[in-house]
Protein backbone atom coordinates (compact mmCIF):
# COMPACT_ATOMS: atom_id res chain seq x y z
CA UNK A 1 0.00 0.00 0.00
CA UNK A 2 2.65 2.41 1.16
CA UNK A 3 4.91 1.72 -2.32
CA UNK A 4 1.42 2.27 -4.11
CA UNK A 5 1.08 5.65 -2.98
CA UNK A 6 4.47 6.66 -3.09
CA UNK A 7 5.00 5.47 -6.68
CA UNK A 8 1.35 7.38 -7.38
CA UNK A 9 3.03 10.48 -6.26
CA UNK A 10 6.00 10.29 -8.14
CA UNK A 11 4.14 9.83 -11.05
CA UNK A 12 1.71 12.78 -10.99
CA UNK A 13 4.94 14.93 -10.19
CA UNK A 14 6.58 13.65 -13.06
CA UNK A 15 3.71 14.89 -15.04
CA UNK A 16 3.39 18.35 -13.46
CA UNK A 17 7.08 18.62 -14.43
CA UNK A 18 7.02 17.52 -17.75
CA UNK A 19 4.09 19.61 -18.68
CA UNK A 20 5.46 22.53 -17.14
CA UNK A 21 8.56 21.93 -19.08
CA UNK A 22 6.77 21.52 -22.02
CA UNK A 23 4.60 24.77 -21.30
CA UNK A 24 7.87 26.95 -20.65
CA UNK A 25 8.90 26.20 -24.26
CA UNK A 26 6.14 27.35 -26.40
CA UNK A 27 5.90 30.02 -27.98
CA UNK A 28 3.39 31.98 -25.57
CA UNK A 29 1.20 34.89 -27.13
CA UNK A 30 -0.41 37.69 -25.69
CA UNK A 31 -3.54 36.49 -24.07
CA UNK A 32 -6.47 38.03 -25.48
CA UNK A 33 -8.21 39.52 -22.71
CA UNK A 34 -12.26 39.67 -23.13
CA UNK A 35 -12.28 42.12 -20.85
CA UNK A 36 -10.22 44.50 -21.46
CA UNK A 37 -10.65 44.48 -24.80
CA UNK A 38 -14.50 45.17 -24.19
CA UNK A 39 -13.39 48.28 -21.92
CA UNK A 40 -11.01 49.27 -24.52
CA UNK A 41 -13.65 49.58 -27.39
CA UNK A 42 -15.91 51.19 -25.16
CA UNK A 43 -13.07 54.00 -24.82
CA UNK A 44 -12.27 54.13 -28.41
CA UNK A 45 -16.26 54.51 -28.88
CA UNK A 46 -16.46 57.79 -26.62
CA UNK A 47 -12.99 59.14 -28.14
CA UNK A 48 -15.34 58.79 -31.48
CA UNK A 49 -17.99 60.95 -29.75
CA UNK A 50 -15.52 63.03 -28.87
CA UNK A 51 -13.70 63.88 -31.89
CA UNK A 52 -17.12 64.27 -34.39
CA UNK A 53 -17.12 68.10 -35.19
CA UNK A 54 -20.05 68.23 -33.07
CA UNK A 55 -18.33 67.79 -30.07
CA UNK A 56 -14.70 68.31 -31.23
CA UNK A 57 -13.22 67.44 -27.45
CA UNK A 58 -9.71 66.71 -28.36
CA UNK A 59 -8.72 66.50 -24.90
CA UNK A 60 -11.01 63.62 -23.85
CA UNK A 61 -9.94 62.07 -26.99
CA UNK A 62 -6.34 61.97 -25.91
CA UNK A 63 -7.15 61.04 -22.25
CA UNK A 64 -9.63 58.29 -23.13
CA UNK A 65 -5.97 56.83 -26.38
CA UNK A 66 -3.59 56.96 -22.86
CA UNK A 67 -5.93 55.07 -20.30
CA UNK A 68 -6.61 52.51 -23.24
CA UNK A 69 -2.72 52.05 -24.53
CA UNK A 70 -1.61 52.28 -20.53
CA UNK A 71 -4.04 49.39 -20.07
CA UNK A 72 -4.05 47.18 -23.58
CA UNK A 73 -1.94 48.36 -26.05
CA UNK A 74 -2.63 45.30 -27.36
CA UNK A 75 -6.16 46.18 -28.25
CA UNK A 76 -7.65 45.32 -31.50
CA UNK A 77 -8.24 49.14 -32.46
CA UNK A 78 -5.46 50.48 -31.81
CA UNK A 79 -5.48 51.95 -35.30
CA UNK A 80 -8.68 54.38 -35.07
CA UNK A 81 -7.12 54.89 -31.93
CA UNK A 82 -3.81 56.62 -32.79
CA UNK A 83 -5.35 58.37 -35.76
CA UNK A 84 -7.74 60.13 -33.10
CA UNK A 85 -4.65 61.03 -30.96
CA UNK A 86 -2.37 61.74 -33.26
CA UNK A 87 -5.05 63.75 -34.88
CA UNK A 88 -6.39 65.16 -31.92
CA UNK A 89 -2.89 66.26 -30.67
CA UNK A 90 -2.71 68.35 -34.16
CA UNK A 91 -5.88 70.30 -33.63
CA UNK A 92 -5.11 71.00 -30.63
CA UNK A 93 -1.77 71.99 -31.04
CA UNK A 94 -3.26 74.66 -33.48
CA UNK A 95 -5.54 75.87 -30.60
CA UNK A 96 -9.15 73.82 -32.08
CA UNK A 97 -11.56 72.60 -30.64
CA UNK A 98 -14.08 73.40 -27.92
CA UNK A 99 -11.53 72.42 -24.68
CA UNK A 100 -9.01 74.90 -24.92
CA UNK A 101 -5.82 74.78 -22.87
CA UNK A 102 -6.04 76.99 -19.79
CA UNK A 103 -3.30 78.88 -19.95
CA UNK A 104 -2.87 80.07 -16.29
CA UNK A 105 -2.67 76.73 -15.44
CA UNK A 106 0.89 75.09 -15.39
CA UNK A 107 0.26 71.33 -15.18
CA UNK A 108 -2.11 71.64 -18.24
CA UNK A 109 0.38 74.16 -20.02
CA UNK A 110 3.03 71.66 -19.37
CA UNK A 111 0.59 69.30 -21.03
CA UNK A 112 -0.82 70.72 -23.66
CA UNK A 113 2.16 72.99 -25.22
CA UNK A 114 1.93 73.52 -28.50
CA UNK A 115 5.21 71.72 -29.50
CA UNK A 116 4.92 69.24 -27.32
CA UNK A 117 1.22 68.21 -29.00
CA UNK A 118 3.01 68.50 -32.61
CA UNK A 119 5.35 66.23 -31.39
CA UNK A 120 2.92 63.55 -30.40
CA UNK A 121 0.83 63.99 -33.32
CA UNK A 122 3.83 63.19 -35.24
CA UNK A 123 4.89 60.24 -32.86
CA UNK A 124 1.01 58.97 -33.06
CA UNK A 125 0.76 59.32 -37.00
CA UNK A 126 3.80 58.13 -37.51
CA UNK A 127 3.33 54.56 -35.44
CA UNK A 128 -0.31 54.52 -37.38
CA UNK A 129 1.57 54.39 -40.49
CA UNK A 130 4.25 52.19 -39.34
CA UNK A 131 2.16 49.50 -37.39
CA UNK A 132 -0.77 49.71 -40.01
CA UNK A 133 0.26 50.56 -43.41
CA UNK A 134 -2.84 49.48 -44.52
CA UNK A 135 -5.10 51.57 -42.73
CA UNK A 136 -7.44 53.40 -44.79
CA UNK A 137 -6.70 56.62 -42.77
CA UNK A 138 -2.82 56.91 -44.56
CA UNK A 139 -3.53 59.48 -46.90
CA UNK A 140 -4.84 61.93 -44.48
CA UNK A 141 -2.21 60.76 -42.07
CA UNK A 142 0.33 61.93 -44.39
CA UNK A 143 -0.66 64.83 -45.75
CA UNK A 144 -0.44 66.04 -41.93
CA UNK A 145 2.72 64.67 -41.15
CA UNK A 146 3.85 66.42 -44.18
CA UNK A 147 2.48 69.40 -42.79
CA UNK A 148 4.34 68.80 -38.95
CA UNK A 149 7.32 67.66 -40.77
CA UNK A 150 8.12 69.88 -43.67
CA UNK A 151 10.66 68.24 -46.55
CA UNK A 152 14.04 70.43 -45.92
C-alpha cells in the first residue's frame, strides 16, 4: 500500500514537471483579454464621440488613447485609436476645438504645449503608419505629417 502511494506520487509529479517543461517552451502569445478588450472599445467609442465636429473634445480624446494604450496596447483598435490622438494632438496643437488649454494653469500648459502636442501627433501618425500601413486613414495621415514635418 505504502509503495502504491508513493510510486502514485511520483508519477503525478513527473507529469506536473514535464508539462510545465513543455509549457515553458512554447511560444506563448499575448492572451487576449475579453475584458479589457471590451473596456477598450468602449473608450475608443467615446474618443469617437468626442472627436465628431459636433463635439470636437480633443482633450477627452487623448485622455480616453492613454488610459486605453496604458491598459491594452494590445487592443484590436489600436489603429482608429492613434489616428484620433495623433489627430487630436494636431488640432489642438493649433488651438481647435471646444476644450481649450487653460493657460494660467501650469500642469495643463506643461501638457498641452503647443510643440509638445506637434510632437505627439507626429509620434502617433507616424506609429499609425508604421504598425498599419494598410489603414485606410494613410492618406490623411500623411498629408499632416507632411504638414508637422516639412521636406528640408
Amino acid at each position: 500500500m505504502k509503495r502504491s502511494i508513493i510510486s502514485f506520487v511520483f508519477i503525478v509529479s513527473t507529469g506536473l514537471f514535464l508539462a510545465s517543461v513543455a509549457t515553458g517552451q512554447r511560444n506563448v502569445q499575448p492572451a487576449f483579454d475579453p475584458l479589457l478588450e471590451q473596456d477598450a472599445k468602449h473608450n475608443l467609442d467615446v474618443a469617437w464621440q468626442a472627436f465628431r465636429p459636433a463635439r470636437k473634445a480633443y482633450k477627452q480624446v487623448l485622455l480616453r488613447f492613454e488610459e486605453t494604450f496604458a491598459a491594452y496596447p494590445e487592443f484590436s483598435g489600436m489603429d482608429e485609436f492613434l489616428y484620433l490622438a495623433g489627430m487630436s494632438s494636431y488640432f489642438l496643437s493649433k488651438n481647435e476645438g471646444k476644450q481649450k488649454v487653460n493657460l494660467k494653469n501650469q500642469r495643463e500648459l506643461n501638457r498641452y504645449r503647443p510643440e509638445r502636442l506637434r510632437e505627439d501627433a507626429v509620434a502617433y501618425l507616424s506609429s499609425l503608419i508604421e504598425k498599419y500601413p494598410d489603414t485606410p486613414r494613410r492618406a490623411e495621415a500623411e498629408k499632416v505629417l507632411s504638414e508637422l514635418k516639412p521636406v528640408k
